[in-house]
Structures are given as C-alpha cells and as structure tokens.
N, C-alpha and C. Protein backbone atom coordinates (compact mmCIF):
# COMPACT_ATOMS: atom_id res chain seq x y z
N UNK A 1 -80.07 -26.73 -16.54
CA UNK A 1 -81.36 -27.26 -16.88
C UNK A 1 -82.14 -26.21 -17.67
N UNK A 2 -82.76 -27.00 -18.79
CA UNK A 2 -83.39 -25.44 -19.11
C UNK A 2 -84.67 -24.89 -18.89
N UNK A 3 -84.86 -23.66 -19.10
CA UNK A 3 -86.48 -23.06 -18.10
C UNK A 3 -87.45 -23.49 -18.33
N UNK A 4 -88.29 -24.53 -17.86
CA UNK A 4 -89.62 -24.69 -18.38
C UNK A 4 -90.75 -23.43 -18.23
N UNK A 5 -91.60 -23.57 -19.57
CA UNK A 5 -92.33 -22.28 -19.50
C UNK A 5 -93.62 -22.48 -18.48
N UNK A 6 -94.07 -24.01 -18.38
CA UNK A 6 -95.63 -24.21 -17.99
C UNK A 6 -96.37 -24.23 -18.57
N UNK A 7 -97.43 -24.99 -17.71
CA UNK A 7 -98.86 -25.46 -18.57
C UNK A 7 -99.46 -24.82 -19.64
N UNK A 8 -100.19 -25.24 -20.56
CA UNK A 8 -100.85 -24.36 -21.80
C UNK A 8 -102.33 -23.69 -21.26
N UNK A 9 -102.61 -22.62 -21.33
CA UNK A 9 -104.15 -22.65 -20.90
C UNK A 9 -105.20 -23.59 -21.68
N UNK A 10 -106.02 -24.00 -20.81
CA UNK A 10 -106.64 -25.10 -21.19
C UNK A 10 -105.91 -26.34 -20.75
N UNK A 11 -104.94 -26.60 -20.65
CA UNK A 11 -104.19 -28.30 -20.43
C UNK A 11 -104.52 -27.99 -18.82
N UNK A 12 -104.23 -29.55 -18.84
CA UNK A 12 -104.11 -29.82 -17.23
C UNK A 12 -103.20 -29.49 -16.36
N UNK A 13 -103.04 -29.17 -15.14
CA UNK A 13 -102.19 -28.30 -14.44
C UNK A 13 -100.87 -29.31 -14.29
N UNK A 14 -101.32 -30.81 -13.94
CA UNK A 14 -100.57 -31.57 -12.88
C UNK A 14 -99.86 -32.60 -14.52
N UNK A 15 -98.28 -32.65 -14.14
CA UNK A 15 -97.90 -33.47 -15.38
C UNK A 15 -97.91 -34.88 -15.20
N UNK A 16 -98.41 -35.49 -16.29
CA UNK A 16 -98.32 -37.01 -16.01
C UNK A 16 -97.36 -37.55 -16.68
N UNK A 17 -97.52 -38.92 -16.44
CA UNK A 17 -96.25 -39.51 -17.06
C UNK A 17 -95.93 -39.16 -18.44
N UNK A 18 -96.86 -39.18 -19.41
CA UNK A 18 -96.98 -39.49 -21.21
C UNK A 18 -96.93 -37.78 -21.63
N UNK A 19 -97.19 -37.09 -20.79
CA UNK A 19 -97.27 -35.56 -21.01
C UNK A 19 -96.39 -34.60 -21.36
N UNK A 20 -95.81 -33.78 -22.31
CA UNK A 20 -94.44 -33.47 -23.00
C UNK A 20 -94.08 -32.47 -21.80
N UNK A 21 -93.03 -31.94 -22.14
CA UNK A 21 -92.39 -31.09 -21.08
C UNK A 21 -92.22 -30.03 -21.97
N UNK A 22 -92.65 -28.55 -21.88
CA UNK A 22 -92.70 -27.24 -22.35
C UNK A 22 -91.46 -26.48 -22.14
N UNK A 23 -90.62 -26.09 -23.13
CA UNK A 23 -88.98 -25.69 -22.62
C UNK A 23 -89.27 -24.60 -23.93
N UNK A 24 -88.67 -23.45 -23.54
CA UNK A 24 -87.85 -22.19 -24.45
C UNK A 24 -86.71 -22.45 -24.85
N UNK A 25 -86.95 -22.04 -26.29
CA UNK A 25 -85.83 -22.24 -27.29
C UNK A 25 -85.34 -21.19 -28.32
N UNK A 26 -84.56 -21.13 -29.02
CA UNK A 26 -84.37 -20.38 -30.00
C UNK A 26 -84.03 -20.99 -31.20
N UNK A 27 -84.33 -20.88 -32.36
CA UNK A 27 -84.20 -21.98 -33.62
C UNK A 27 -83.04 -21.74 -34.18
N UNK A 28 -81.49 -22.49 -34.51
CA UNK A 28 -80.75 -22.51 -35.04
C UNK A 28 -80.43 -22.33 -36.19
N UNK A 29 -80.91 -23.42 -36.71
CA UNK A 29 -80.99 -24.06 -38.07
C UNK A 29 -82.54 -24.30 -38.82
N UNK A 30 -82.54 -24.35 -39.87
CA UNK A 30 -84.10 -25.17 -40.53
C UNK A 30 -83.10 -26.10 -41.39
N UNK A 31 -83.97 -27.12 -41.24
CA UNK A 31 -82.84 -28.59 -41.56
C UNK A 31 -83.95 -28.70 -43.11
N UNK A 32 -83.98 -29.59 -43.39
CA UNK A 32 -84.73 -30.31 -44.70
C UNK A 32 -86.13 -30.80 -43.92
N UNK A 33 -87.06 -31.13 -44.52
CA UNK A 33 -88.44 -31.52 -44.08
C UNK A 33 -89.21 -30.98 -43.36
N UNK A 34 -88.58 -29.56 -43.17
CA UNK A 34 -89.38 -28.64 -42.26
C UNK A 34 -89.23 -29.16 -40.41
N UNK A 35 -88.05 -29.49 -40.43
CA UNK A 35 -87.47 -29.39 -39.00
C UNK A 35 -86.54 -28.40 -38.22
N UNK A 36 -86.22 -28.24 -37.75
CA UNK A 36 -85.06 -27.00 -37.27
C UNK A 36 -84.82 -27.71 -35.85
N UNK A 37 -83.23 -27.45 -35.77
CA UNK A 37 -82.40 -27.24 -34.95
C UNK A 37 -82.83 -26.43 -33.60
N UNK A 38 -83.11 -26.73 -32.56
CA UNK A 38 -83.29 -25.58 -31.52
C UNK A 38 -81.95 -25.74 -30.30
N UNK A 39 -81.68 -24.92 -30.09
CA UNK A 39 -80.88 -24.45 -28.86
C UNK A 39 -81.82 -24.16 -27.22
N UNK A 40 -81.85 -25.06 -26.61
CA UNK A 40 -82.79 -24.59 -25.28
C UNK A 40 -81.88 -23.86 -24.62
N UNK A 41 -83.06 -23.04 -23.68
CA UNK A 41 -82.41 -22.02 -22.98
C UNK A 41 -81.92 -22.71 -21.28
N UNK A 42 -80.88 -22.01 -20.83
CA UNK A 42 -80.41 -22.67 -19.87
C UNK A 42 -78.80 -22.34 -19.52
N UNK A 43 -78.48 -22.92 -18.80
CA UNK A 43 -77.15 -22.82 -18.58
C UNK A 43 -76.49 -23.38 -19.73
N UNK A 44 -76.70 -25.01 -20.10
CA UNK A 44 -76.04 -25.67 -20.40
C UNK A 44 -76.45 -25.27 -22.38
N UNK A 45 -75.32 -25.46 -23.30
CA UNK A 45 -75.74 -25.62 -24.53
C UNK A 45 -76.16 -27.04 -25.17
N UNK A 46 -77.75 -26.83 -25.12
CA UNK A 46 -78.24 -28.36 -25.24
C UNK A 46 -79.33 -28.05 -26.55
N UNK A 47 -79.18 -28.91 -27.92
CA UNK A 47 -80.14 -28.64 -29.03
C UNK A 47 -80.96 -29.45 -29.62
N UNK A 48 -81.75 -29.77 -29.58
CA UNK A 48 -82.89 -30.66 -30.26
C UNK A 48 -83.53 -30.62 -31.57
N UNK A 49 -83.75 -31.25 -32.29
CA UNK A 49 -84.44 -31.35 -33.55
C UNK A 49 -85.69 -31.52 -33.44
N UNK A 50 -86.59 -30.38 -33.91
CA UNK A 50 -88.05 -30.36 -33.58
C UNK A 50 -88.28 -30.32 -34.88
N UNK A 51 -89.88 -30.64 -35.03
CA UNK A 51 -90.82 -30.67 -36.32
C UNK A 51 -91.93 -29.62 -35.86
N UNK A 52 -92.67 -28.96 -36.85
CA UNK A 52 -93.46 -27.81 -36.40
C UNK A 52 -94.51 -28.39 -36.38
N UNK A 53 -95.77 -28.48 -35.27
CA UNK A 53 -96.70 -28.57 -34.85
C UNK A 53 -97.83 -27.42 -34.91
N UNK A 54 -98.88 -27.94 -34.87
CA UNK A 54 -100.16 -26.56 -35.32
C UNK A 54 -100.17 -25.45 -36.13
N UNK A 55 -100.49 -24.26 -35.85
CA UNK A 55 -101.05 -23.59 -36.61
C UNK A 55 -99.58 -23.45 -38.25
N UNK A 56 -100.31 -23.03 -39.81
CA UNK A 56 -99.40 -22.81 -40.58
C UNK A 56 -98.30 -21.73 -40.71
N UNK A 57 -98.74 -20.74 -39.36
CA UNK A 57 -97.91 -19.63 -39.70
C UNK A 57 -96.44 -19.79 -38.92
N UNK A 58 -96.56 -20.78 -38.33
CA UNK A 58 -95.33 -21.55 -37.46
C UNK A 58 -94.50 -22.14 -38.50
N UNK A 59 -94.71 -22.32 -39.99
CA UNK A 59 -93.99 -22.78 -41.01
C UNK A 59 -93.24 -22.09 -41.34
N UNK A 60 -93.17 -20.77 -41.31
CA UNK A 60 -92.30 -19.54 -41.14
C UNK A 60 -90.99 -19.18 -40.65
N UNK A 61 -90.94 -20.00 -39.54
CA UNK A 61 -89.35 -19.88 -38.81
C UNK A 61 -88.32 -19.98 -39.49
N UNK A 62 -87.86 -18.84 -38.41
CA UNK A 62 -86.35 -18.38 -39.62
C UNK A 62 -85.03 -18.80 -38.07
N UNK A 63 -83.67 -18.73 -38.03
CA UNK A 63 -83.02 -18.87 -37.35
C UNK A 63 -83.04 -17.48 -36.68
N UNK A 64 -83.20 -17.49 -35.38
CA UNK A 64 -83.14 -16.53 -34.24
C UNK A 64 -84.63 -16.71 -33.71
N UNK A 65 -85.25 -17.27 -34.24
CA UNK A 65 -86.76 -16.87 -33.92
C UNK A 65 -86.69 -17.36 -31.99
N UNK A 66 -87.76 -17.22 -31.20
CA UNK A 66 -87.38 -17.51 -30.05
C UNK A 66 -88.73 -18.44 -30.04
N UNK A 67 -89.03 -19.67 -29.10
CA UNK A 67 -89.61 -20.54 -29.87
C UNK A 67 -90.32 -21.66 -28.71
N UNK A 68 -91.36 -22.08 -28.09
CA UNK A 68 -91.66 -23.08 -27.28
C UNK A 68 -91.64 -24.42 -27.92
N UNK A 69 -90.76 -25.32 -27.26
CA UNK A 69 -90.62 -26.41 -27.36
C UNK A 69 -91.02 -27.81 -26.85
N UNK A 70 -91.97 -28.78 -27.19
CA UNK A 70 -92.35 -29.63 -26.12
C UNK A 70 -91.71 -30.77 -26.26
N UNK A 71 -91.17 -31.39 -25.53
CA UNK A 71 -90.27 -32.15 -25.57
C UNK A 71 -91.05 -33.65 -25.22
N UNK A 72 -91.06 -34.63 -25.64
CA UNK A 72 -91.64 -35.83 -25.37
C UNK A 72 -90.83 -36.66 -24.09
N UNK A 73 -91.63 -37.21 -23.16
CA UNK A 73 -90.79 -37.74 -21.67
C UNK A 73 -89.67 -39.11 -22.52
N UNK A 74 -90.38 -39.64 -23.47
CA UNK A 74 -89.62 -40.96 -24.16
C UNK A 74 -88.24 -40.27 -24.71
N UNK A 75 -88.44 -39.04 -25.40
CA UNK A 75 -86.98 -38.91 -26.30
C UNK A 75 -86.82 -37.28 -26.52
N UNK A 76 -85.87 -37.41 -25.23
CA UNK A 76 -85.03 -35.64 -25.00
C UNK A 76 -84.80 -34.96 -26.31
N UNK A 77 -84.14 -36.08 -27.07
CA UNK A 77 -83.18 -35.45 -28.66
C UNK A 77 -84.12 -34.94 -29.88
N UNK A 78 -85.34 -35.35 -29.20
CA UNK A 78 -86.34 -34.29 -30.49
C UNK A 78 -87.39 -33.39 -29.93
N UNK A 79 -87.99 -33.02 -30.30
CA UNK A 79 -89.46 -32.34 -29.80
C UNK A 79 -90.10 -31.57 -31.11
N UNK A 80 -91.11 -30.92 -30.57
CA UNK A 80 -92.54 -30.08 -31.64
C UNK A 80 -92.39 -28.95 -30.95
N UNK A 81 -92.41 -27.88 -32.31
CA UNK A 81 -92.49 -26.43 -32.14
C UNK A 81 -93.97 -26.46 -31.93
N UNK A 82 -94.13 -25.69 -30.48
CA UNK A 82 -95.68 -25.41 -30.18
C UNK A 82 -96.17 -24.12 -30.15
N UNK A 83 -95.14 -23.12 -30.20
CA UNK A 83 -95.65 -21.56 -30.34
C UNK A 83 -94.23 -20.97 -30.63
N UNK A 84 -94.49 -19.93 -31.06
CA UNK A 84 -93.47 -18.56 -30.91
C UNK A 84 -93.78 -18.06 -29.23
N UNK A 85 -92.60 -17.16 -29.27
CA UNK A 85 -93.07 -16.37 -27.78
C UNK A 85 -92.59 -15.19 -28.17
C-alpha cells in the first residue's frame, strides 16, 4: 500500500467521501500535455498519470523529482501533482 502523507494544513482533518487521498511519489516520465508518469511509494510497483495542479513552478518536473500526489476516491489510475517534498 503506499504511504499516505496526510492532511494539508489548513484542510480538514477527518476524510470524507469526495476528498482525494495524499500519497508520495516520484515522477517517471513527463508524458505530452504536461502530465507525468508517477511511481507511488510502497511496497508494491504501482504508477499513475497525474496532471500538475497549483502553483507554476510545479511545471518544472523533471524525472526523479520526489512528488505529492492526490489521488481522486472515483479513479486510482490518475491523480494531481500537489507539491514537491
């Protein structure tokens, strides 16, 4: 399973249903459209296709970068880059 990091300061403590799930990653690939490949951390080798979210300097990612991922409860196979770490 891979490590969830936890709440954002400021967000709400308690997760609800519609609320993404926060997982560490490392970026693989940068695909076309400004998506990249991530590898979550964990036992298992499991990778998702994220799109970059907030600030512009997150447009930057290069492969190795190490990377928070929020994953949407509807669909495991993608998520949004939400920070570097």
């Amino acid at each position: 399973m891979p490590e969830a990091v936890g709440p954002r300061p400021g967000s709400a403590s308690q997760a609800g249903a519609g609320e993404a799930l926060e997982v560490a990653g490392t970026v693989r690939e940068a695909l076309p459209n400004a998506l990249f490949r991530v590898e979550l951390e964990g036992g298992r080798s499991v990778s998702v296709v994220a799109h970059v979210a907030g600030e512009s300097s997150l447009l930057r990612l290069r492969p190795g970068d190490a990377v928070v991922v929020a994953l949407a409860p509807y669909d495991a196979g993608r998520g949004r880059v939400v920070r570097r770490r």
